[in-house]
PDB file of N, CA and C in Angstrom:
ATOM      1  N   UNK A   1      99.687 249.554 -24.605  1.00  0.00           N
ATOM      2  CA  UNK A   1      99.679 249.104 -25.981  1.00  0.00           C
ATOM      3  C   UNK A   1      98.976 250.163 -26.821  1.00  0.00           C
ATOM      4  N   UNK A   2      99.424 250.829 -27.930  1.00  0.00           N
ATOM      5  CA  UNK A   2      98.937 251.285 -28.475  1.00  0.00           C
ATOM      6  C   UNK A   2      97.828 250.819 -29.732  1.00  0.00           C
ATOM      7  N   UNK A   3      97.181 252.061 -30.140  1.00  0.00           N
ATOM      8  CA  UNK A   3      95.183 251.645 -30.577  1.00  0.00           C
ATOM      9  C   UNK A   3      96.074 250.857 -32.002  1.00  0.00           C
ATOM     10  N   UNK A   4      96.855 251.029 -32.687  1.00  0.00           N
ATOM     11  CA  UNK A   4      97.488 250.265 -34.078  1.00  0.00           C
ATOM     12  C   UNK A   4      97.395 248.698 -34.152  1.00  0.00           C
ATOM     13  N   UNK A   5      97.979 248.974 -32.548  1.00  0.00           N
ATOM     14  CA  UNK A   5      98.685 247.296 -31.996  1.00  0.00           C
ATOM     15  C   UNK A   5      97.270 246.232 -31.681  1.00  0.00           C
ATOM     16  N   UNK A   6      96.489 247.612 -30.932  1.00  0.00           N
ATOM     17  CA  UNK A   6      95.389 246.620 -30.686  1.00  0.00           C
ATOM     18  C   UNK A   6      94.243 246.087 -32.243  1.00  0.00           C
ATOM     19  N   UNK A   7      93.819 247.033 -32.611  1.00  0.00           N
ATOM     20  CA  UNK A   7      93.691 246.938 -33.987  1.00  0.00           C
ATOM     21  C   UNK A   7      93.808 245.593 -34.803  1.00  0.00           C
ATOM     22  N   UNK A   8      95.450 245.397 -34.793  1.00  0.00           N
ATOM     23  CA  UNK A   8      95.692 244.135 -35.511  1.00  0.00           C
ATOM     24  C   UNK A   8      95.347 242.928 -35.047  1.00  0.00           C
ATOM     25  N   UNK A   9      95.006 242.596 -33.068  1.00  0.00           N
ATOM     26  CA  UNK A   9      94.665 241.847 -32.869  1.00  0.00           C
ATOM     27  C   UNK A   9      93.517 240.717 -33.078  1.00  0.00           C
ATOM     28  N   UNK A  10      93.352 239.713 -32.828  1.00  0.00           N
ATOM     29  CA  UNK A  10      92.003 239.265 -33.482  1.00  0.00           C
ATOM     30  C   UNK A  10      91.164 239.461 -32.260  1.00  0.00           C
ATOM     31  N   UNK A  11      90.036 238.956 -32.419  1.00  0.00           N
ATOM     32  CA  UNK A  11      88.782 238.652 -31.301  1.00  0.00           C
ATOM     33  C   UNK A  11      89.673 238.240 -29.544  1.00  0.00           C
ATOM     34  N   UNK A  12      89.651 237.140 -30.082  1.00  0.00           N
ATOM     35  CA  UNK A  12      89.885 236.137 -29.258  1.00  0.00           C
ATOM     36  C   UNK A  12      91.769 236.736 -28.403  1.00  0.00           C
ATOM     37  N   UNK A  13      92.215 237.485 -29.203  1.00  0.00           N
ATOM     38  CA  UNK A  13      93.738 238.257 -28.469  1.00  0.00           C
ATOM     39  C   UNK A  13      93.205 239.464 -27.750  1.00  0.00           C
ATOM     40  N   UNK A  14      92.042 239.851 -28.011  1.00  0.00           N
ATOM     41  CA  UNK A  14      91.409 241.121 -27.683  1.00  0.00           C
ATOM     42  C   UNK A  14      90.894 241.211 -26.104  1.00  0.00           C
ATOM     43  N   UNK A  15      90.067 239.705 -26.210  1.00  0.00           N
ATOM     44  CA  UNK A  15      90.076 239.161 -24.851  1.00  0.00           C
ATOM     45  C   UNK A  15      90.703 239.072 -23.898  1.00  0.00           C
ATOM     46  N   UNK A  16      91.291 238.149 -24.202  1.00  0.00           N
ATOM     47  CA  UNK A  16      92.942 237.900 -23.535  1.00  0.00           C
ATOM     48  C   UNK A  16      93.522 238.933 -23.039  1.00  0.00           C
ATOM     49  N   UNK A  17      93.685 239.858 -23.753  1.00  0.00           N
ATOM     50  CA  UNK A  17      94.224 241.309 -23.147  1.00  0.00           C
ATOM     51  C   UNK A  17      93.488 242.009 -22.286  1.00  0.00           C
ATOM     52  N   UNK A  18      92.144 242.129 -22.788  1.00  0.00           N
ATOM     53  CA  UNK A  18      91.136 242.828 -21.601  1.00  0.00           C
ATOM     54  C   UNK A  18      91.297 241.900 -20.437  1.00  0.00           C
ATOM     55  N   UNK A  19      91.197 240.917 -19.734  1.00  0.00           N
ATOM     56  CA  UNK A  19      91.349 240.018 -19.139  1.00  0.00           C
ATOM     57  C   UNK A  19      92.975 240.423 -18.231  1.00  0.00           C
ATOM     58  N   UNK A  20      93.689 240.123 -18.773  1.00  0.00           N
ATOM     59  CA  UNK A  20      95.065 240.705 -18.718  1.00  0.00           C
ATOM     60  C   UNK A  20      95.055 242.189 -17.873  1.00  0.00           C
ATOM     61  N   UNK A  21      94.664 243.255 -18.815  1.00  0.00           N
ATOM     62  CA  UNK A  21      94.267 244.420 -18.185  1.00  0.00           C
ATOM     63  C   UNK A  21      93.561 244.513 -17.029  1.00  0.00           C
ATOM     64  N   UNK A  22      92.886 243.751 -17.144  1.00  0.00           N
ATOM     65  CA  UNK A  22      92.383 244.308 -15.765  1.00  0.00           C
ATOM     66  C   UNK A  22      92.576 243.324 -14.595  1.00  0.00           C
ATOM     67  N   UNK A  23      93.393 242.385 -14.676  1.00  0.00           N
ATOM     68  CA  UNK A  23      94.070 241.730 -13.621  1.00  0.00           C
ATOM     69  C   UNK A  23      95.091 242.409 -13.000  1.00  0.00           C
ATOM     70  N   UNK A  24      96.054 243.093 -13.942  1.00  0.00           N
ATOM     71  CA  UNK A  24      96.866 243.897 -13.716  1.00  0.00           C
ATOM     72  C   UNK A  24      96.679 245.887 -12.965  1.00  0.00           C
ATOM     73  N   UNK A  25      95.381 245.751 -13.360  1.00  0.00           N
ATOM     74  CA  UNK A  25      94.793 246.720 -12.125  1.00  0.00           C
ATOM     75  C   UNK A  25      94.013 246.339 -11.224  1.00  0.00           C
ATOM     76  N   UNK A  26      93.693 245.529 -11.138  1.00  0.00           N
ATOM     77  CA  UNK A  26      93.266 244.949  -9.616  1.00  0.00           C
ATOM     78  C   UNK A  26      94.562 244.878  -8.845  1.00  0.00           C
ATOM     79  N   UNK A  27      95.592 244.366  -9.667  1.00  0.00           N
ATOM     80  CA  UNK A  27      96.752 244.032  -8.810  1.00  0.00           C
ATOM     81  C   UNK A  27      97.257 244.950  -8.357  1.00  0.00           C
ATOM     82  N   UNK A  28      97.301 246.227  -9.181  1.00  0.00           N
ATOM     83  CA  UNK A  28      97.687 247.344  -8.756  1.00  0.00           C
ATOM     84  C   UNK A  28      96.999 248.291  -8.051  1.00  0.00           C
ATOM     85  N   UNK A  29      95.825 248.252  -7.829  1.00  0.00           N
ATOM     86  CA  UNK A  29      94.759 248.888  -6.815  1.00  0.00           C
ATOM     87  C   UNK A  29      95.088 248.206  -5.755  1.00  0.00           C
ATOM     88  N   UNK A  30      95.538 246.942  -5.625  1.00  0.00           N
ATOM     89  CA  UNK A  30      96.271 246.144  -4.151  1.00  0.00           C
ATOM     90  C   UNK A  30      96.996 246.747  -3.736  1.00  0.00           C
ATOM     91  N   UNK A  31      97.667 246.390  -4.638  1.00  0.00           N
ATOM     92  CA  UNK A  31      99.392 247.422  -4.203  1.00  0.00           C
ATOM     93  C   UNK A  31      99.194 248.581  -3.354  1.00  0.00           C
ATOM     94  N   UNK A  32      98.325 249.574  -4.259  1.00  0.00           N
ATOM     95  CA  UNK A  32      97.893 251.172  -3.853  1.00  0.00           C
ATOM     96  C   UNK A  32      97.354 251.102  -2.442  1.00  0.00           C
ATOM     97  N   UNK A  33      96.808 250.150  -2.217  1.00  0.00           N
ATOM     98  CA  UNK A  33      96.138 249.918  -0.702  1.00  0.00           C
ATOM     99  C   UNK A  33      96.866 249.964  -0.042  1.00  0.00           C
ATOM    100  N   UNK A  34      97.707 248.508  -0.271  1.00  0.00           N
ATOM    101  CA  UNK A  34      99.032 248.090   1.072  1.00  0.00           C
ATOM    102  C   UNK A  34     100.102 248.839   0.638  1.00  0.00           C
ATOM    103  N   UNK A  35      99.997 250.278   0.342  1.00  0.00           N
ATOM    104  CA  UNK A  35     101.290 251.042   0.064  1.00  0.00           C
ATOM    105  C   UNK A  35     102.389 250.295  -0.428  1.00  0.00           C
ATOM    106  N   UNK A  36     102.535 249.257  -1.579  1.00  0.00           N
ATOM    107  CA  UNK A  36     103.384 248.739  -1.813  1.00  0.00           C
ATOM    108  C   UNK A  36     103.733 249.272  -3.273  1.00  0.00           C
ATOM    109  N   UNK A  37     102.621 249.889  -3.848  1.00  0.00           N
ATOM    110  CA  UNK A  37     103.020 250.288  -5.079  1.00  0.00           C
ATOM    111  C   UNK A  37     103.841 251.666  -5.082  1.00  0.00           C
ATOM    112  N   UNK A  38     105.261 251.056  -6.150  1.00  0.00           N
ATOM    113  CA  UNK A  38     105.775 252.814  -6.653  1.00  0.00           C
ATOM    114  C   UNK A  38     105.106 253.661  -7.214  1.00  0.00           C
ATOM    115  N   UNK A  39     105.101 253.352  -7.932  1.00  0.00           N
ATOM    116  CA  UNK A  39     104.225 254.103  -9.261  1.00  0.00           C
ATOM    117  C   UNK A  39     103.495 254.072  -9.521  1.00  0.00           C
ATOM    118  N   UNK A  40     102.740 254.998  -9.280  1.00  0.00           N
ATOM    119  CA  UNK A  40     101.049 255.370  -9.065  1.00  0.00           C
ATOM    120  C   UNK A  40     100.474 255.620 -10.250  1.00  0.00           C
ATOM    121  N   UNK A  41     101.182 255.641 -11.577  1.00  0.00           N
ATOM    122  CA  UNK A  41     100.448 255.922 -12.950  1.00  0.00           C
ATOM    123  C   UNK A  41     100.827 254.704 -13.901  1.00  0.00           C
ATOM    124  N   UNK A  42     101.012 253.660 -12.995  1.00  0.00           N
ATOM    125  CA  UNK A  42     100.468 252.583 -13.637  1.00  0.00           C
ATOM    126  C   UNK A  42      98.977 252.116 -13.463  1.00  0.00           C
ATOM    127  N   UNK A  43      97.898 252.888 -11.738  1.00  0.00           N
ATOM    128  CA  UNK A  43      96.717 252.441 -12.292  1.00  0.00           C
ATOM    129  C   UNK A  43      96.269 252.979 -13.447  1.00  0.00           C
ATOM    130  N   UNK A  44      96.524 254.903 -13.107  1.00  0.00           N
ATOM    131  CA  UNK A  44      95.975 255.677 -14.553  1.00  0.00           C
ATOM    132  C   UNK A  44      96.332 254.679 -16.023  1.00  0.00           C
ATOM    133  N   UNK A  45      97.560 254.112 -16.458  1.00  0.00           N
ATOM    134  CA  UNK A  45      97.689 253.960 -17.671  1.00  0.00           C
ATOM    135  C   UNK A  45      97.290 252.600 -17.942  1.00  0.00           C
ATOM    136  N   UNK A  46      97.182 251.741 -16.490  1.00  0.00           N
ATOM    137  CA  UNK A  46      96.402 250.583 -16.553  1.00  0.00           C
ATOM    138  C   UNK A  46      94.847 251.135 -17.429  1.00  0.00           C
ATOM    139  N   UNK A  47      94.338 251.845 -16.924  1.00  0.00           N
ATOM    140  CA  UNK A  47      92.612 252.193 -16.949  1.00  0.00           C
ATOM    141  C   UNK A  47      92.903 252.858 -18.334  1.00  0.00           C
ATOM    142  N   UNK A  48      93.439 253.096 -19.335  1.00  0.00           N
ATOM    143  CA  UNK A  48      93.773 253.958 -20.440  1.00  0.00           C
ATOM    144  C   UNK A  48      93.528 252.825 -21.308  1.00  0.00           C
ATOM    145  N   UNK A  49      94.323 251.798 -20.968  1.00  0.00           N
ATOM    146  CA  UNK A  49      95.058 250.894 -22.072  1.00  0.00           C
ATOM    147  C   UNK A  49      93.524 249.932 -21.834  1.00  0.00           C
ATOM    148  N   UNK A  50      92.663 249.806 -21.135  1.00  0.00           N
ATOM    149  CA  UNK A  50      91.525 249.121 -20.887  1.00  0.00           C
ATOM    150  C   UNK A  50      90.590 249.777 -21.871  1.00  0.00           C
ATOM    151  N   UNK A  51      90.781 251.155 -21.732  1.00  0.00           N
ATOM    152  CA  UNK A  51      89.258 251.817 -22.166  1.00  0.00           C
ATOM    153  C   UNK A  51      89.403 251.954 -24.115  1.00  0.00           C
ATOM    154  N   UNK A  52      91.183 251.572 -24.427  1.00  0.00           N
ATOM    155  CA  UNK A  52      91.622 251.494 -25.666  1.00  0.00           C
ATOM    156  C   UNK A  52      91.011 250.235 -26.271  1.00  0.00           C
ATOM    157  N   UNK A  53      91.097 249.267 -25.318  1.00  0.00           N
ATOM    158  CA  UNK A  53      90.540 247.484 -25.570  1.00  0.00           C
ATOM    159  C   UNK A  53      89.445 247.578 -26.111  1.00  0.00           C
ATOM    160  N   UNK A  54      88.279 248.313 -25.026  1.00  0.00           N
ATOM    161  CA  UNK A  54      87.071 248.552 -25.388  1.00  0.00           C
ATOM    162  C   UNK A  54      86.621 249.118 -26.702  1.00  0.00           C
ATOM    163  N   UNK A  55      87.360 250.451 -26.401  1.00  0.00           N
ATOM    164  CA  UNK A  55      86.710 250.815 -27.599  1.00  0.00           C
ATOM    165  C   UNK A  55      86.676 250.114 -29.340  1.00  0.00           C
ATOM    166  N   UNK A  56      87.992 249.516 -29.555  1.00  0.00           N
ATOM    167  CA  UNK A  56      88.253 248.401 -30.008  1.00  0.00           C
ATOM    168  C   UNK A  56      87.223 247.595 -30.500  1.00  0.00           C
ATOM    169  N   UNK A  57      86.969 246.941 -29.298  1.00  0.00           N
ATOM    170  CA  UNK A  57      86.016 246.018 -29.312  1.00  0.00           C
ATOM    171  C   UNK A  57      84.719 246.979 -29.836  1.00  0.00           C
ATOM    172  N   UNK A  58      84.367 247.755 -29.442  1.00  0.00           N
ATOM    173  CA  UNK A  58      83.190 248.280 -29.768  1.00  0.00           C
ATOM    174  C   UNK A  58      83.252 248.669 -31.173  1.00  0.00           C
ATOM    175  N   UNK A  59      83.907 249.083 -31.987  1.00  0.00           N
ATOM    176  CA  UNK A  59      84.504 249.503 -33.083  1.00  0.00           C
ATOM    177  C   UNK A  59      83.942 247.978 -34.426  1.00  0.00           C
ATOM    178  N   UNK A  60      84.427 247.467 -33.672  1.00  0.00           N
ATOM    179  CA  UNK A  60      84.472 246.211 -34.290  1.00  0.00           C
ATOM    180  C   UNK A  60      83.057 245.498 -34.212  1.00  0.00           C
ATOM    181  N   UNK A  61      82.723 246.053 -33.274  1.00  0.00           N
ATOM    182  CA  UNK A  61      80.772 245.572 -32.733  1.00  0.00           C
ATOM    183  C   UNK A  61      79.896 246.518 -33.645  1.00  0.00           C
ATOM    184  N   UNK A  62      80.029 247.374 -33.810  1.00  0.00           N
ATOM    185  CA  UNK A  62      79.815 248.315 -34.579  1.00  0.00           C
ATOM    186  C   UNK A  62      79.809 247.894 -36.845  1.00  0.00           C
ATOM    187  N   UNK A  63      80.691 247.769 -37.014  1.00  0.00           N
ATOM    188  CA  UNK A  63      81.759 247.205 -38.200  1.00  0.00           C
ATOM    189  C   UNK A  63      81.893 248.296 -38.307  1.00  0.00           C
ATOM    190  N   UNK A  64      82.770 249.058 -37.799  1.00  0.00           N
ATOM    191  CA  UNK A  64      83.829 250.607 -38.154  1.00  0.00           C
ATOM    192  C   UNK A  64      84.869 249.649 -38.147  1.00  0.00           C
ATOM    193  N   UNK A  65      86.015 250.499 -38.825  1.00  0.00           N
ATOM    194  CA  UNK A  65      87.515 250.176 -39.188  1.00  0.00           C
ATOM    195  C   UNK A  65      88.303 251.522 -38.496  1.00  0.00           C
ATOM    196  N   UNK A  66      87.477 252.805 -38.716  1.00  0.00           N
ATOM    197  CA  UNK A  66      88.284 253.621 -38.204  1.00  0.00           C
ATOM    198  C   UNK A  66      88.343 254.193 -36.802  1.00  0.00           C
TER     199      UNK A  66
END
């Protein structure tokens, strides 16, 4: 998801997504274990799209807009 998209979200969607995110790399650090995963740059872009959430959030903890 890109930083625009996240942006518009509120609090409480912000969550949800971090939550989201990182279920979806746990799941995929499984995978990576039991060699079941193809595509190995879904953990990288898993861990991208997490550290986008954050900062987000921090942004907003902060009161920056930009």
């Amino acid at each position: 998801m890109d930083i625009d998209r996240l942006r518009a979200l509120s609090d409480a969607e912000l969550d949800d997504a971090l939550a989201s995110a990182k279920r979806d790399l746990w799941q995929a650090r499984f995978e990576l274990s039991t060699r079941q995963l193809k595509d190995y740059s879904v953990v990288s872009r898993t861990r991208h799209s997490i550290a986008r959430i954050l900062t987000v959030q921090c942004e907003r903890k902060l009161g920056k807009t930009a």
